[in-house]
Protein backbone atom coordinates (compact mmCIF):
# COMPACT_ATOMS: atom_id res chain seq x y z
CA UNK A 1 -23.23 -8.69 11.94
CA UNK A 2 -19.74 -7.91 9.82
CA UNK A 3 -20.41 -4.45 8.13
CA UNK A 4 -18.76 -4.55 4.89
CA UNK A 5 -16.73 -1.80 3.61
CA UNK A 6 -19.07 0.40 1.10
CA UNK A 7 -17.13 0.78 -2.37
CA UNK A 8 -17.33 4.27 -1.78
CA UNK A 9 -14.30 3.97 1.48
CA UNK A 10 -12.74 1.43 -1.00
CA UNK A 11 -12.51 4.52 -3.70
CA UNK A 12 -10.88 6.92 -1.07
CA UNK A 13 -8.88 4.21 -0.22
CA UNK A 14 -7.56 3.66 -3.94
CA UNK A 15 -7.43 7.82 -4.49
CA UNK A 16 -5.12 8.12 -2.01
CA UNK A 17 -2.74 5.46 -3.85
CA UNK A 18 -3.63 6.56 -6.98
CA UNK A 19 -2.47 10.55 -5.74
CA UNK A 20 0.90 8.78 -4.03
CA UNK A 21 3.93 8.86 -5.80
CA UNK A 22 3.87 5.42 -8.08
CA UNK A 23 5.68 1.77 -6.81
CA UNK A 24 7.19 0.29 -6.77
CA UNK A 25 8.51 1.30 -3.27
CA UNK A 26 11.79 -0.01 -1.65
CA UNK A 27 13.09 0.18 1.99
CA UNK A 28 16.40 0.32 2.71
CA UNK A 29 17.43 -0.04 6.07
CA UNK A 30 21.04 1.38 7.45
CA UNK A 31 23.44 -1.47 8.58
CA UNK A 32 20.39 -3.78 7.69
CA UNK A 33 20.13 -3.26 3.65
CA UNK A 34 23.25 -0.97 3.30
CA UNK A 35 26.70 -0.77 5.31
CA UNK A 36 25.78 3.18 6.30
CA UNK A 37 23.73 6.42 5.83
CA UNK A 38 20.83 6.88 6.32
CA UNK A 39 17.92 4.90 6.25
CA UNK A 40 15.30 5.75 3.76
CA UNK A 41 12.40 4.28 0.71
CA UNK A 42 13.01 4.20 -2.74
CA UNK A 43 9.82 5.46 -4.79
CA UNK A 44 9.41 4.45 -8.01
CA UNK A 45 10.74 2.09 -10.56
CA UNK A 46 14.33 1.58 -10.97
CA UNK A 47 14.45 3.26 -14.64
CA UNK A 48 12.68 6.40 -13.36
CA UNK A 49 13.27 6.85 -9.46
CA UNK A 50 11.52 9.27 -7.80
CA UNK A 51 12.34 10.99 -4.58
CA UNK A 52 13.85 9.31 -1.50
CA UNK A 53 11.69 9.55 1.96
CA UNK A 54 13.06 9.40 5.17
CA UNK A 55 10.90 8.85 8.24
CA UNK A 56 11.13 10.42 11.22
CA UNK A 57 11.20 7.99 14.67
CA UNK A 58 10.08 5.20 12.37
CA UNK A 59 11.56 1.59 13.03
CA UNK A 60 12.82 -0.38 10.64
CA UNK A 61 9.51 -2.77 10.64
CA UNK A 62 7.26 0.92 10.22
CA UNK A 63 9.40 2.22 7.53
CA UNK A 64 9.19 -1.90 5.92
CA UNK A 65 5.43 -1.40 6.51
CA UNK A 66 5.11 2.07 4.91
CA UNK A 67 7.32 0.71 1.70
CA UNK A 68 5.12 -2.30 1.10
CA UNK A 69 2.05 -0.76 1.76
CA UNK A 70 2.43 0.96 -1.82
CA UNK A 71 1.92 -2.44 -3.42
CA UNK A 72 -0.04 -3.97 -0.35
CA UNK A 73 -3.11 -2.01 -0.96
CA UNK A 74 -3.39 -1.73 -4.79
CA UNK A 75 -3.72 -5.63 -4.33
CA UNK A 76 -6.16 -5.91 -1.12
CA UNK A 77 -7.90 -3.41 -2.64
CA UNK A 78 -8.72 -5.63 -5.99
CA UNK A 79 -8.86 -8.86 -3.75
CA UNK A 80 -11.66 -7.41 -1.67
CA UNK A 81 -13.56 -5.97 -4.60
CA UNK A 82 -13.44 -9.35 -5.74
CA UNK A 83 -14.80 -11.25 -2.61
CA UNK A 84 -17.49 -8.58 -2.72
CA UNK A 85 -18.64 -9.59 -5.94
CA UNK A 86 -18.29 -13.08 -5.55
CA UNK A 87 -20.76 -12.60 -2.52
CA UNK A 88 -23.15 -10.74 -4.05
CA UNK A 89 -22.95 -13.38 -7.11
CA UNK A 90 -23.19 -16.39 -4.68
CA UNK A 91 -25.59 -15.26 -1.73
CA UNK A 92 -27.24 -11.69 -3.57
CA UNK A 93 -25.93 -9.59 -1.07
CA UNK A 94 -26.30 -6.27 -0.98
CA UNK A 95 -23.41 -4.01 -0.11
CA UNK A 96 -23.32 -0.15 1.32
């Protein structure tokens, strides 16, 4: 049987984007996004950037992945806090 996630992994889970710098994140890609330089993701809003980071050895697709994971998980996060309660709701499931 499926073991759910306890909301305890789901709050280390959300700490850890909650302690990240805040989103939105952007990647931009050399000779994919931008005609040279380096390759790199935008962190923060547009109206108050914060730093730039580069990865090391990353692909474009890992440093795409990286980027949108700062928005990704914020939402899969809520979405699976939902489905948890609209189990327990429906079936009275216990989770943990």
């Amino acid at each position: 049987m499926h073991k759910f996630m306890s909301e305890a992994e789901l709050r280390h889970m959300e700490q850890r984007c909650q302690l990240a710098r805040p989103g939105p994140w952007v990647s931009f890609v050399a000779g994919r996004d931008q005609e040279s330089g380096t390759s790199y993701v935008m962190t923060g809003p547009e109206d108050s950037p914060g730093p730039d980071l580069t990865l090391i050895g990353a692909t474009a697709e890992d440093q795409d992945f990286v980027a949108a994971a700062r928005q990704d998980i914020p939402r899969l996060l809520e979405e699976v806090r939902l489905l948890h309660e609209i189990l327990l709701v429906k079936n009275g499931i216990r989770l943990g």
